[in-house]
C-alpha atoms as a PDB file:
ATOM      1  CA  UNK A   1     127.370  90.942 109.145  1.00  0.00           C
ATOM      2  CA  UNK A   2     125.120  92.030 106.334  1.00  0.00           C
ATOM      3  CA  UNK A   3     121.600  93.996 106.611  1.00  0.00           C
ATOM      4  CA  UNK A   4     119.399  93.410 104.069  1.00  0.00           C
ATOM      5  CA  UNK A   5     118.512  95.965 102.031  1.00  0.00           C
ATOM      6  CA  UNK A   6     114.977  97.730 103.346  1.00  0.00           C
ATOM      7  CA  UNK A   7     112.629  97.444 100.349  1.00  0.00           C
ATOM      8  CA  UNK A   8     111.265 100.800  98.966  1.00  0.00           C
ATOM      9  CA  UNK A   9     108.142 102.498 100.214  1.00  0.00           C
ATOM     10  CA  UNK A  10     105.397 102.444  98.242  1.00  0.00           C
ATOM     11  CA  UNK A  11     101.854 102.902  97.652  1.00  0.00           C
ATOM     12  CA  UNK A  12      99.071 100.745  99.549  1.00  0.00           C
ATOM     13  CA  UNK A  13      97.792  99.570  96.155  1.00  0.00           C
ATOM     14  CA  UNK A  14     101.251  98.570  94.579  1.00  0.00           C
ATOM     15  CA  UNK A  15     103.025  97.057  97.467  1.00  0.00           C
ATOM     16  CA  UNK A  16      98.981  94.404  97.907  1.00  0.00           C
ATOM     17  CA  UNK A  17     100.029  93.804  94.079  1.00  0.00           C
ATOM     18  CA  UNK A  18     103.357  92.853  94.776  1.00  0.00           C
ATOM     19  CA  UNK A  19     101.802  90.993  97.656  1.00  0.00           C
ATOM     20  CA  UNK A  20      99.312  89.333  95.261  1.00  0.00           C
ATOM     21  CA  UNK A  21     101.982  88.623  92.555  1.00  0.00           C
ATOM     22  CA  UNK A  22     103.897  86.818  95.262  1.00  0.00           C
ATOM     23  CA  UNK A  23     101.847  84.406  96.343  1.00  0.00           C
ATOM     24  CA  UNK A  24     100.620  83.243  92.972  1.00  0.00           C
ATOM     25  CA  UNK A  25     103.968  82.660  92.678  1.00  0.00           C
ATOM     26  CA  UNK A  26     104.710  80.601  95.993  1.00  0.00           C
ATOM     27  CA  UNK A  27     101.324  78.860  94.858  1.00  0.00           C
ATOM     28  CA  UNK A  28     102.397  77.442  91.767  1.00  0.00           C
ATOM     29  CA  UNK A  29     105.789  76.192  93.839  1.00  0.00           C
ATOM     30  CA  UNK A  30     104.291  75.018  97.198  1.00  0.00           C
ATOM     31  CA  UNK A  31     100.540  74.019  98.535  1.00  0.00           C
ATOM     32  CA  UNK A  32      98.544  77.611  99.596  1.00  0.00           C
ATOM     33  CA  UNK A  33      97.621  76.492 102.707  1.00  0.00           C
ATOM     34  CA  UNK A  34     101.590  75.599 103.522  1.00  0.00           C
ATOM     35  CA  UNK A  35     102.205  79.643 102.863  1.00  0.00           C
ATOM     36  CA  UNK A  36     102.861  81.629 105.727  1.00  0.00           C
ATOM     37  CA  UNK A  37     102.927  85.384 106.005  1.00  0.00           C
ATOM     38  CA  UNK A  38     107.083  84.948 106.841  1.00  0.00           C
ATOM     39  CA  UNK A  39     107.260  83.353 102.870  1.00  0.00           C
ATOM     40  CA  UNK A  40     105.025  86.352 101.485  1.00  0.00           C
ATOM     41  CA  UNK A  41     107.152  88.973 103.394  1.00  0.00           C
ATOM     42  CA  UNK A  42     110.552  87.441 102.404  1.00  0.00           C
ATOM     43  CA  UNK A  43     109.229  86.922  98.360  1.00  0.00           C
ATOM     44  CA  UNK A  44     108.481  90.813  98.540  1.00  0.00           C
ATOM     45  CA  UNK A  45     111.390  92.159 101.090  1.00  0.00           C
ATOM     46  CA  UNK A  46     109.124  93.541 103.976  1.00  0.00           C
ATOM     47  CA  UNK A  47     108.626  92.192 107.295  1.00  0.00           C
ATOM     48  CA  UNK A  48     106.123  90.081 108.519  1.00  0.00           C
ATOM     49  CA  UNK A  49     103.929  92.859 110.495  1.00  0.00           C
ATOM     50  CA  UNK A  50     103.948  94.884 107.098  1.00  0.00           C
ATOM     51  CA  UNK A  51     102.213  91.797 105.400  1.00  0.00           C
ATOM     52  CA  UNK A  52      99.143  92.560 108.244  1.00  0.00           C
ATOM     53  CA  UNK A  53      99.226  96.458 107.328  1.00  0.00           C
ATOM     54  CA  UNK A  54      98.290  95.540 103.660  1.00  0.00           C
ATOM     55  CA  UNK A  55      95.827  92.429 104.583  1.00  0.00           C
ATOM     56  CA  UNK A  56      93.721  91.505 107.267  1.00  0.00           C
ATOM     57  CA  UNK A  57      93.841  87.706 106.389  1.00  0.00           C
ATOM     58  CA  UNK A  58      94.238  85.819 103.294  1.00  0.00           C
ATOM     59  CA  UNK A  59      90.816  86.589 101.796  1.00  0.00           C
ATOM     60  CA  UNK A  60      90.668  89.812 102.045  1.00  0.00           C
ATOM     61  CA  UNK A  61      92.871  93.317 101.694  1.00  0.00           C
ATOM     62  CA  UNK A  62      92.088  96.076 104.015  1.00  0.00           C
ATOM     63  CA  UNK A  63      89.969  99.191 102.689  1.00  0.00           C
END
């Protein structure tokens, strides 16, 4: 069985622009509203719950 690889730590700022980068990315490739936090955490290599720690919802990052 293979683990993935756990994606590096980074700053708060770096890891929303990753985030970001992401979903322009899935945007071009699928409809927005079909993108789910499980896409954005997969395109990037975090979990799911990591997604919430950077953004409250799709509008808006946290402070």
């Amino acid at each position: 069985m293979q683990v993935a690889s756990k994606a590096p730590k980074l700053r708060t700022e770096v890891r929303q622009a990753k985030l970001v980068e992401a979903a322009l990315l899935l945007a071009a490739q699928h409809s927005p509203a079909d993108i789910t936090t499980t896409h954005l955490a997969q395109a990037v290599g975090i979990t799911q719950g990591a997604v919430f720690r950077h953004f409250e919802s799709k509008e808006a990052p946290k402070p």
